[in-house]
C-alpha atoms as a PDB file:
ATOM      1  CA  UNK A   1     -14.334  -6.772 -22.329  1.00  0.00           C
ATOM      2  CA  UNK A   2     -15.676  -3.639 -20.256  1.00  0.00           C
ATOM      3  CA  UNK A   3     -17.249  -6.452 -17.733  1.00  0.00           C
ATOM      4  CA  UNK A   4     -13.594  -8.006 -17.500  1.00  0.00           C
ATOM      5  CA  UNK A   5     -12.069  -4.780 -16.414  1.00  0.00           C
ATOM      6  CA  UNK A   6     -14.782  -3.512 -14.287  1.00  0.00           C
ATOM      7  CA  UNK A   7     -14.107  -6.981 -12.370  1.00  0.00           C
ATOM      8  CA  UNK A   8     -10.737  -6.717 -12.436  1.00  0.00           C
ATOM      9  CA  UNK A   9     -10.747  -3.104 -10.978  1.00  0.00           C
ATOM     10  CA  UNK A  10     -13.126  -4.058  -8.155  1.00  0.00           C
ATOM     11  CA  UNK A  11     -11.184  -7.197  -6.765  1.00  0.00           C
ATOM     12  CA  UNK A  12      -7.932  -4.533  -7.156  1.00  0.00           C
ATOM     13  CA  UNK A  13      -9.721  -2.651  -5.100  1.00  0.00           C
ATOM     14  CA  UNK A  14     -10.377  -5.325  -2.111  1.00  0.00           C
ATOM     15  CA  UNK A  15      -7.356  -6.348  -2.510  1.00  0.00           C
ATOM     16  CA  UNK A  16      -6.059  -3.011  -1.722  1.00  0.00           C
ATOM     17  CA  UNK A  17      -8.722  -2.656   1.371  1.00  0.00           C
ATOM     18  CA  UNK A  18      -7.192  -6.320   2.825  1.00  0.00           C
ATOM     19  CA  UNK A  19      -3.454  -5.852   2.493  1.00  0.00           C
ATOM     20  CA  UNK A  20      -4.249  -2.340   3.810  1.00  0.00           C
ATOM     21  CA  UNK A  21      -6.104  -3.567   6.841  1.00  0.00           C
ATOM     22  CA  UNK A  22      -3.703  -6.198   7.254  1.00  0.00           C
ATOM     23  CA  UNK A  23      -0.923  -3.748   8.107  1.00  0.00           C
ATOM     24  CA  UNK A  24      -1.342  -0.447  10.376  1.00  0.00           C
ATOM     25  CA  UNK A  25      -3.776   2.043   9.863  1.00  0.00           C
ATOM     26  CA  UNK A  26      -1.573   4.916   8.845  1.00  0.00           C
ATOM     27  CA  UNK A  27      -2.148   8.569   7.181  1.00  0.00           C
ATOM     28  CA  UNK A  28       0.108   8.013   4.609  1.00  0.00           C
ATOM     29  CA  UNK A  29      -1.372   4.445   3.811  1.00  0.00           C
ATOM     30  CA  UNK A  30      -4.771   6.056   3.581  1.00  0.00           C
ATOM     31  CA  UNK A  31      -3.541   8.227   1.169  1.00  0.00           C
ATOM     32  CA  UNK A  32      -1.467   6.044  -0.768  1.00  0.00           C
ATOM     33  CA  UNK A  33      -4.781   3.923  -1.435  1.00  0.00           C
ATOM     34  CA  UNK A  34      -7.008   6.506  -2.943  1.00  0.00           C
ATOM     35  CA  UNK A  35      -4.359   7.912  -5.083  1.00  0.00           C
ATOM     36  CA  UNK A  36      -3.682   4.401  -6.094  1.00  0.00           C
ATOM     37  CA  UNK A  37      -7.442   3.438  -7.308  1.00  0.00           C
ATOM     38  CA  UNK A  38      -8.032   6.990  -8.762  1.00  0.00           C
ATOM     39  CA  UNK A  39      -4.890   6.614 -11.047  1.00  0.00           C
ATOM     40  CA  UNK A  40      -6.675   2.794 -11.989  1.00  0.00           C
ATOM     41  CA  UNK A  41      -9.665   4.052 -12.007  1.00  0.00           C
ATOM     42  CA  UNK A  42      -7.677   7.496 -14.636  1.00  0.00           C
ATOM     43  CA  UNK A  43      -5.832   4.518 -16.606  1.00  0.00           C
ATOM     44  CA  UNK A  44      -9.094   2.513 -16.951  1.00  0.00           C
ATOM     45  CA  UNK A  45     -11.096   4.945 -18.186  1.00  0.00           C
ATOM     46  CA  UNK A  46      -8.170   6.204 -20.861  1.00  0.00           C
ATOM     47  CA  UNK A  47      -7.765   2.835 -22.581  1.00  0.00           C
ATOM     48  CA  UNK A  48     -11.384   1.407 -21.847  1.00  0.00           C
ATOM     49  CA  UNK A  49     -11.619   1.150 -25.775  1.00  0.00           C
ATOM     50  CA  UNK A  50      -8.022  -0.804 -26.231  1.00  0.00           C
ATOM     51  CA  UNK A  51      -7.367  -4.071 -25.686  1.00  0.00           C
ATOM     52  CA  UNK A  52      -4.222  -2.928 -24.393  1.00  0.00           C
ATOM     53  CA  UNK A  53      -6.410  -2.080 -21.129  1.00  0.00           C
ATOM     54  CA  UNK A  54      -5.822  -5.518 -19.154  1.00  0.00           C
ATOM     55  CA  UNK A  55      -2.409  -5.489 -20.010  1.00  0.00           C
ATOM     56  CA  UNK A  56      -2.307  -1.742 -18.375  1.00  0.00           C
ATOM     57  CA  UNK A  57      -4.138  -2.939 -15.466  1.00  0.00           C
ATOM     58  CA  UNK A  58      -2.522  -6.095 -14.308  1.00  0.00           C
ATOM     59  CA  UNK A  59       0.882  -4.080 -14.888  1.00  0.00           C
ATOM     60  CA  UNK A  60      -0.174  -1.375 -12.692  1.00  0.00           C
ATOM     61  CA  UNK A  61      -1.920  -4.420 -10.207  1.00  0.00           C
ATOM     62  CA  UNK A  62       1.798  -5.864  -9.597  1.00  0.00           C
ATOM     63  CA  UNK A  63       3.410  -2.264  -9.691  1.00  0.00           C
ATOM     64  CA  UNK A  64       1.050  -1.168  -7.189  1.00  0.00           C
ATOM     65  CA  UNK A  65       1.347  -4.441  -4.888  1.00  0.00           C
ATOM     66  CA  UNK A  66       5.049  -4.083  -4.685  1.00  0.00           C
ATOM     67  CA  UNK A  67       4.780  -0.406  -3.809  1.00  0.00           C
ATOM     68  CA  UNK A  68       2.235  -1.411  -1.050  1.00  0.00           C
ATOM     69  CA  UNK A  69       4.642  -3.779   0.815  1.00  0.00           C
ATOM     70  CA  UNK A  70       7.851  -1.957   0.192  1.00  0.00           C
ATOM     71  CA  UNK A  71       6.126   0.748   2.649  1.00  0.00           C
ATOM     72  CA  UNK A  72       4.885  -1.900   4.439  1.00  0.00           C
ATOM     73  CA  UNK A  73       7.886  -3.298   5.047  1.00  0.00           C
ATOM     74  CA  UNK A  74       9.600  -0.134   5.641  1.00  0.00           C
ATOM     75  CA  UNK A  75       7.422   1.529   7.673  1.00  0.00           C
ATOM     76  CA  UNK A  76       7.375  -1.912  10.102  1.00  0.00           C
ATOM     77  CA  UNK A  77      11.510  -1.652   9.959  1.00  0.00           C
ATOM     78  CA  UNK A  78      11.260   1.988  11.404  1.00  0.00           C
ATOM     79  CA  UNK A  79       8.821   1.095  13.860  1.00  0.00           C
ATOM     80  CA  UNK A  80      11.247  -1.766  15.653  1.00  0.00           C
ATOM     81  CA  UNK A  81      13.831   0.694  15.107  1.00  0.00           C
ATOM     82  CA  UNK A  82      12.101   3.073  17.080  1.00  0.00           C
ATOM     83  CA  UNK A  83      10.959   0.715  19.738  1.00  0.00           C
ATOM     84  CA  UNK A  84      14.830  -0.692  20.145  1.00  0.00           C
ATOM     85  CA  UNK A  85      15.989   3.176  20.280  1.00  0.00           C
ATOM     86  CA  UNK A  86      13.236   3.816  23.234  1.00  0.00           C
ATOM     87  CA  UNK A  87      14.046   0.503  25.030  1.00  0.00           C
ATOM     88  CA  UNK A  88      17.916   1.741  24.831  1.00  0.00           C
ATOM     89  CA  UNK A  89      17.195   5.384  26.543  1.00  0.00           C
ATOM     90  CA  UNK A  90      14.930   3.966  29.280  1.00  0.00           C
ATOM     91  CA  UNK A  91      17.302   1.305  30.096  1.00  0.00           C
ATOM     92  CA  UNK A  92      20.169   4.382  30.246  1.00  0.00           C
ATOM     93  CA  UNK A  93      18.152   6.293  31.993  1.00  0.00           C
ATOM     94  CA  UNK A  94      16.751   4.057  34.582  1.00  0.00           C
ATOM     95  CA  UNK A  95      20.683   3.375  34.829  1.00  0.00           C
ATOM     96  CA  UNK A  96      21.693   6.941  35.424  1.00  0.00           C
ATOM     97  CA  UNK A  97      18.527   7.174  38.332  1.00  0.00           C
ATOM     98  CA  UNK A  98      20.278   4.515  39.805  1.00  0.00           C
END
């Protein structure tokens, strides 16, 4: 059972690591990773006895997941956002030189 859940954490964990590297290196994803394994690592070690501890885990895998590319996705919207608003003001203002 332990074994199960140890195994379970660590693939979590690359799992984590690839999606994150997969996307762009940002502060906030950094930070969103670590707190993410220590609360497994927290929830893991509070229900290590239970059976109830895969359950916990694989919920808190697909929470976690969908978290991870909400902000992806986000974070990727805002960024084409940006790049359409800075394409906008140099085209106006290579307009207004001319």
């Amino acid at each position: 059972m332990v074994v199960v859940i140890v195994v379970m954490v660590i693939g979590m964990v690359v799992v984590m690591v690839v999606v994150w590297a997969m996307t762009t290196m940002m502060v906030m994803e950094m930070i969103m990773v670590v707190l993410v394994v220590i609360v497994m690592v927290m929830l893991v070690l509070a229900v290590m006895v239970m059976e109830m501890a895969l359950m916990v885990v694989l919920v808190v895998m697909v929470v976690v997941m969908v978290m991870k590319l909400m902000v992806v996705l986000i974070v990727k919207v805002m960024v084409v956002v940006m790049e359409l608003v800075v394409m906008v003001m140099l085209k106006v203002a290579l307009e207004i030189r001319w």
